[in-house]
N, C-alpha and C. Protein backbone atom coordinates (compact mmCIF):
# COMPACT_ATOMS: atom_id res chain seq x y z
N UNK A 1 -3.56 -11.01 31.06
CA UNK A 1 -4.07 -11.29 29.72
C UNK A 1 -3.45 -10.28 28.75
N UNK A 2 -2.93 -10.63 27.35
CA UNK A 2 -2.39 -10.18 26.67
C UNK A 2 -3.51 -9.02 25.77
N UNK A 3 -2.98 -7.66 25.25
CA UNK A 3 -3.66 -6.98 24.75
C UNK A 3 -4.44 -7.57 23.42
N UNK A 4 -5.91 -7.22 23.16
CA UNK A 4 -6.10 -7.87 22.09
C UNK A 4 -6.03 -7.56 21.16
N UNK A 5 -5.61 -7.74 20.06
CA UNK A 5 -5.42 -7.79 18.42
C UNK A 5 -6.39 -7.08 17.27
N UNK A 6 -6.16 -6.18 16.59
CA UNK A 6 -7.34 -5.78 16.19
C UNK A 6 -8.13 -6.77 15.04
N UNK A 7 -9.68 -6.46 14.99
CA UNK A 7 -10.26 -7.66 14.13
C UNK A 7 -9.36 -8.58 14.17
N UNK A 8 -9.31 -9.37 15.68
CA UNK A 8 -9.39 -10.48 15.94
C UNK A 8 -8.46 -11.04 15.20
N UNK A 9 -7.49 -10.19 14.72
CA UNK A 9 -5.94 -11.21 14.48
C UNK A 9 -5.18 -11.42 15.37
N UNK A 10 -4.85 -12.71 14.79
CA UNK A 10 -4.09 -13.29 16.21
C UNK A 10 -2.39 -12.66 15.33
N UNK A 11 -1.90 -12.38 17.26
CA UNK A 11 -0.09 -11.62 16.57
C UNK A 11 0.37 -12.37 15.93
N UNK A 12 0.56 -13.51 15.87
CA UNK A 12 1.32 -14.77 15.02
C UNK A 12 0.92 -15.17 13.57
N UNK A 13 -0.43 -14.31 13.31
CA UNK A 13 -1.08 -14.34 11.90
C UNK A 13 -0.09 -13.06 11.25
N UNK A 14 0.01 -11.86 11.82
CA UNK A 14 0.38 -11.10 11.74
C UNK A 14 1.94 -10.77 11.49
N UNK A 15 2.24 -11.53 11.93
CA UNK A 15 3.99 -12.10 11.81
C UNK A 15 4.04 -12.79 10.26
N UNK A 16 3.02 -14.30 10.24
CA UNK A 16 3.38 -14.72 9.32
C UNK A 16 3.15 -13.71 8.26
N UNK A 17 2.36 -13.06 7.86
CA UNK A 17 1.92 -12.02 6.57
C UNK A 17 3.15 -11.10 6.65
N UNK A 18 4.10 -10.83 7.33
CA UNK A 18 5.23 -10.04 7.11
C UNK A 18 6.53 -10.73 6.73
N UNK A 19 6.40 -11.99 6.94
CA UNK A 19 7.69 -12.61 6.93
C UNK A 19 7.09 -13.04 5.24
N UNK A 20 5.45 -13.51 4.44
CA UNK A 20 5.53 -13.96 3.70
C UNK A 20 5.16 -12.52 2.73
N UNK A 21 5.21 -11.31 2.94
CA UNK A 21 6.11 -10.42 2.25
C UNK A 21 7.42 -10.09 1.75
N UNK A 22 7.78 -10.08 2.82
CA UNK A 22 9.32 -10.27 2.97
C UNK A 22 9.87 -10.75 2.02
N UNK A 23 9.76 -12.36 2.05
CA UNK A 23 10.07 -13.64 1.48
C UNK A 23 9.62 -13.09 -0.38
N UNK A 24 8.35 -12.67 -0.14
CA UNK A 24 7.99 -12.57 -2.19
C UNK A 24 8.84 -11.22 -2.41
N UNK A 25 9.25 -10.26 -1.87
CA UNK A 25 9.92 -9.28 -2.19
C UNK A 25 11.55 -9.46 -2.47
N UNK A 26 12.34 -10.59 -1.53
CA UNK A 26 13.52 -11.21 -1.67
C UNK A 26 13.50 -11.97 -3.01
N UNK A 27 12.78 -12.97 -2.91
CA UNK A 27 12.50 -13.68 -4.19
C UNK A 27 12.18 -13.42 -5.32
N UNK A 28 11.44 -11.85 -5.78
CA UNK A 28 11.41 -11.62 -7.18
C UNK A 28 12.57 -10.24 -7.01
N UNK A 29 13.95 -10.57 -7.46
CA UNK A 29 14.74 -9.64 -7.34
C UNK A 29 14.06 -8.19 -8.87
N UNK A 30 13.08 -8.37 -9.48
CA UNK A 30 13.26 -7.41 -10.34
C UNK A 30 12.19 -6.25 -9.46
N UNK A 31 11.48 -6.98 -8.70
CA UNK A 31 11.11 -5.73 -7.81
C UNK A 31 11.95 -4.38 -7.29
N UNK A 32 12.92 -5.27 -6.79
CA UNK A 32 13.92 -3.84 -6.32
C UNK A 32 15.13 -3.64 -6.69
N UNK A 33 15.23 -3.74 -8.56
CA UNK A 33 16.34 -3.46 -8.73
C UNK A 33 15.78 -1.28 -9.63
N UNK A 34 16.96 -1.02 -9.13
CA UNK A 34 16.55 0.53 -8.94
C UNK A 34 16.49 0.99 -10.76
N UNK A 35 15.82 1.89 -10.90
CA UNK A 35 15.82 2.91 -12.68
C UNK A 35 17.30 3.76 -12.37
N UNK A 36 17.15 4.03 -13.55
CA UNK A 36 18.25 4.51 -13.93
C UNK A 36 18.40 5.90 -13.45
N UNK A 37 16.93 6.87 -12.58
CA UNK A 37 17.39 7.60 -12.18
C UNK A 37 18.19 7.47 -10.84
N UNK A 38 17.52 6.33 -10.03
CA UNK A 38 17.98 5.85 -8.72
C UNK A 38 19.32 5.28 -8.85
N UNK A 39 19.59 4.61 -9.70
CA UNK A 39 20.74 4.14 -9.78
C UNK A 39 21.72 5.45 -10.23
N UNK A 40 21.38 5.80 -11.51
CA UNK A 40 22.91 6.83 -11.70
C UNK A 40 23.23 7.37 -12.61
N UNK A 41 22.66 6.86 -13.75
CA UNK A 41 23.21 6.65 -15.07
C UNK A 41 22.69 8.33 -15.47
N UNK A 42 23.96 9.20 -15.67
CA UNK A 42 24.11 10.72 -15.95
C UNK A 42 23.43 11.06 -17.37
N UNK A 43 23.52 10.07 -18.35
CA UNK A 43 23.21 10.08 -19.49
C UNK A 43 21.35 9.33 -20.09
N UNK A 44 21.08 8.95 -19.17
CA UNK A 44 19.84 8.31 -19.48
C UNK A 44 18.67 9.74 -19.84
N UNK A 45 18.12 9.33 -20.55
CA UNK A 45 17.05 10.09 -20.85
C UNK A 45 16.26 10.36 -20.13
N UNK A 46 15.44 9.44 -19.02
CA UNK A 46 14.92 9.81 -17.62
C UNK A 46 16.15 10.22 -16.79
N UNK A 47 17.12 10.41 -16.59
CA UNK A 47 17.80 11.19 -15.26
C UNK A 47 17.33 12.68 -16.04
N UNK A 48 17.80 13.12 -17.10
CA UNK A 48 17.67 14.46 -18.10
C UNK A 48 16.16 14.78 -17.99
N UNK A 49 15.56 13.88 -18.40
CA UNK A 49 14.07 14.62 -17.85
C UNK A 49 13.53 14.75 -16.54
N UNK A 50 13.95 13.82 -15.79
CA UNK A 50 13.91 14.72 -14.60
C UNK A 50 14.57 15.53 -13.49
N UNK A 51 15.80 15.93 -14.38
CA UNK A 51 16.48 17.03 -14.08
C UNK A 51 15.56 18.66 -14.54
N UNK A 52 14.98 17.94 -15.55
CA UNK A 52 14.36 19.56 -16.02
C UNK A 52 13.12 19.10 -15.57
N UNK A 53 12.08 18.50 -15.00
CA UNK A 53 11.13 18.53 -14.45
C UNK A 53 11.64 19.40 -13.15
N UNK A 54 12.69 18.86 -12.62
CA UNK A 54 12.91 19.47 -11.22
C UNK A 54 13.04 21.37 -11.48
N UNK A 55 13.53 21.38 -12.65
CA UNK A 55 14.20 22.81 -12.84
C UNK A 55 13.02 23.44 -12.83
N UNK A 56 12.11 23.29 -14.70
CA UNK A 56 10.85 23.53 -14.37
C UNK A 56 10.04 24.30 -13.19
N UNK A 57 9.92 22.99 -12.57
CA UNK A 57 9.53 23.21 -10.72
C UNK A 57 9.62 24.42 -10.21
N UNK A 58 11.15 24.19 -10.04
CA UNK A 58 11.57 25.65 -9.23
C UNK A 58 11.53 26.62 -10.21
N UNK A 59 11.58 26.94 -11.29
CA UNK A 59 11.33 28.02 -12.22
C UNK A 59 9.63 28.18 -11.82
N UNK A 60 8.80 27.44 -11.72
CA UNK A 60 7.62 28.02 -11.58
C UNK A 60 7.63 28.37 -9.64
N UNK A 61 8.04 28.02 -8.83
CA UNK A 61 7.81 28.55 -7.60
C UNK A 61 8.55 29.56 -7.27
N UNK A 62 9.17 30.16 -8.42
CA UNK A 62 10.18 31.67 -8.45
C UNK A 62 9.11 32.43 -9.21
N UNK A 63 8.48 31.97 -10.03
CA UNK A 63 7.92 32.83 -11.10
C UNK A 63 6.54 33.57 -10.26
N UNK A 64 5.86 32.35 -9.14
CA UNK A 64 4.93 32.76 -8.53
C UNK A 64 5.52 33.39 -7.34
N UNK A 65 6.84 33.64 -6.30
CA UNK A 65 7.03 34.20 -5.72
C UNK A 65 7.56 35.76 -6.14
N UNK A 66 7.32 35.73 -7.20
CA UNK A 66 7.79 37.35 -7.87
C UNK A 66 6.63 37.74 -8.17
N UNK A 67 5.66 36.85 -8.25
CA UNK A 67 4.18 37.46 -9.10
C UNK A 67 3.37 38.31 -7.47
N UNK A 68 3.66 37.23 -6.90
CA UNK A 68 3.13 38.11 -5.54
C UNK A 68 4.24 38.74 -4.81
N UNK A 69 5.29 39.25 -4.91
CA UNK A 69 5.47 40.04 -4.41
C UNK A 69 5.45 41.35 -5.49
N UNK A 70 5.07 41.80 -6.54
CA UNK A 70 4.76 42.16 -7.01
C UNK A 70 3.13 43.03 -7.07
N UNK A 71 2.26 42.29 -6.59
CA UNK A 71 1.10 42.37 -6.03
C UNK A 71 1.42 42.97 -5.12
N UNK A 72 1.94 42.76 -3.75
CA UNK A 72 1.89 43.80 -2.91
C UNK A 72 2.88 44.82 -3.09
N UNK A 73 3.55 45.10 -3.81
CA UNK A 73 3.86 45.89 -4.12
C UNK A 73 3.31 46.74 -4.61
N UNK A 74 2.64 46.54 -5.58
CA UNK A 74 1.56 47.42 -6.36
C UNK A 74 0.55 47.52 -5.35
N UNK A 75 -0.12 46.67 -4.31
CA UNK A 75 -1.04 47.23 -3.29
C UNK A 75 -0.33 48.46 -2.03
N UNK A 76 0.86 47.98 -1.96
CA UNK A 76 1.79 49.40 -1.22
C UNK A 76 1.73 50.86 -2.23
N UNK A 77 1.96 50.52 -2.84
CA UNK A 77 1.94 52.13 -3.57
C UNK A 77 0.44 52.60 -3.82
N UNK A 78 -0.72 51.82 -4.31
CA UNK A 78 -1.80 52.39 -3.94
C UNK A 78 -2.47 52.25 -2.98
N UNK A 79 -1.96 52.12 -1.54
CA UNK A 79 -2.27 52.54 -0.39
C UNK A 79 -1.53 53.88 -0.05
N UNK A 80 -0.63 53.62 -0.13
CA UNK A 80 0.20 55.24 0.04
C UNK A 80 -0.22 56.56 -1.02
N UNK A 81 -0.58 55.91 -2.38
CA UNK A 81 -1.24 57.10 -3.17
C UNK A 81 -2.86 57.68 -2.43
N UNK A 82 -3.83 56.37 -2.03
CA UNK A 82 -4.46 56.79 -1.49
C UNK A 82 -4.60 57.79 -0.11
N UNK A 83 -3.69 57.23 0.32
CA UNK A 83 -3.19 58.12 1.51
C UNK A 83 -3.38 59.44 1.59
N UNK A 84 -2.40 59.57 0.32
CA UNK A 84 -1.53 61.15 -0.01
C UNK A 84 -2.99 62.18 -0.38
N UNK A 85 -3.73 60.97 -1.12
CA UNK A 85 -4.86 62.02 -1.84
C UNK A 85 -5.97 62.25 -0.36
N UNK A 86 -5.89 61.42 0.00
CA UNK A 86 -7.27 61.80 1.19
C UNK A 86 -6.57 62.69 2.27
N UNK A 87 -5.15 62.86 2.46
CA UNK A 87 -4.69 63.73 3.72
C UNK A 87 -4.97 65.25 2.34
N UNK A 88 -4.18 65.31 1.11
CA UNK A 88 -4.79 66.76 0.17
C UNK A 88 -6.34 67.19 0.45
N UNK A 89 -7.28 66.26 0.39
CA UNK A 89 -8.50 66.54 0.49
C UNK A 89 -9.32 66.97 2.34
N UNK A 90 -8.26 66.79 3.27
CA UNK A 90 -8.71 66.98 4.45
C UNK A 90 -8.77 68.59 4.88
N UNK A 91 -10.09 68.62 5.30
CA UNK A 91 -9.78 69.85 5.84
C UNK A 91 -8.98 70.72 6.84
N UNK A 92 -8.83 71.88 6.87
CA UNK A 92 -8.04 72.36 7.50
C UNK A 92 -8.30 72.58 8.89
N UNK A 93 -9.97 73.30 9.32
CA UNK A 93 -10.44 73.80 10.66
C UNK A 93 -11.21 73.03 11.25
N UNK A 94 -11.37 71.58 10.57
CA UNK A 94 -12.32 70.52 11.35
C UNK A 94 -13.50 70.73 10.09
N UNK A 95 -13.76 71.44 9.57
CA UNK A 95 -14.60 71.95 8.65
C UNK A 95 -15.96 72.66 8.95
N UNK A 96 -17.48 72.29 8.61
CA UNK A 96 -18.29 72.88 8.81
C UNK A 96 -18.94 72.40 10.02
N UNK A 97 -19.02 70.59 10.64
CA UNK A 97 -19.39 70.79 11.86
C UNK A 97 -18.88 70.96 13.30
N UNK A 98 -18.04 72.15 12.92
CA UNK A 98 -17.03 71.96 14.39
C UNK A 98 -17.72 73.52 14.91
């Protein structure tokens, strides 16, 4: 016995609904004729805007990878300042309960 189908569709229902996709997607050619960024056109006003959307983009995922490394940077130096000040403040002989 053949595996069964989910909610009881039969495979051959399932066929036809792909072939009568298919078929309306062939038949209205303005579905897949491509924009002008897909296609090519160097000069269109959408290729240019989203050339600088893209730029944009990466201008902001530079701007936030400098912002944090920046941050730890500034958390490195006041860990090491803290450092410096609590080894000045340590005592010398163990102190008073030794």
């Amino acid at each position: 016995m053949p595996a069964s189908s989910p909610a009881g569709c039969a495979p051959s229902r399932r066929g036809w609904r792909r072939a009568a996709v298919t078929a309306a997607l062939l038949l209205v050619p303005q579905i897949l004729s491509a924009c002008p960024v897909c296609f090519g056109d160097p000069n269109s006003a959408m290729t240019k805007g989203t050339s600088n959307g893209v730029f944009f983009l990466l201008g902001v995922i530079g701007f936030v990878q400098v912002g944090l490394g920046a941050m730890f940077l500034a958390f490195w130096r006041r860990a090491r300042a803290l450092r410096s000040r609590r080894d000045a403040l340590r005592v010398i002989n163990g102190g008073f309960f030794r």
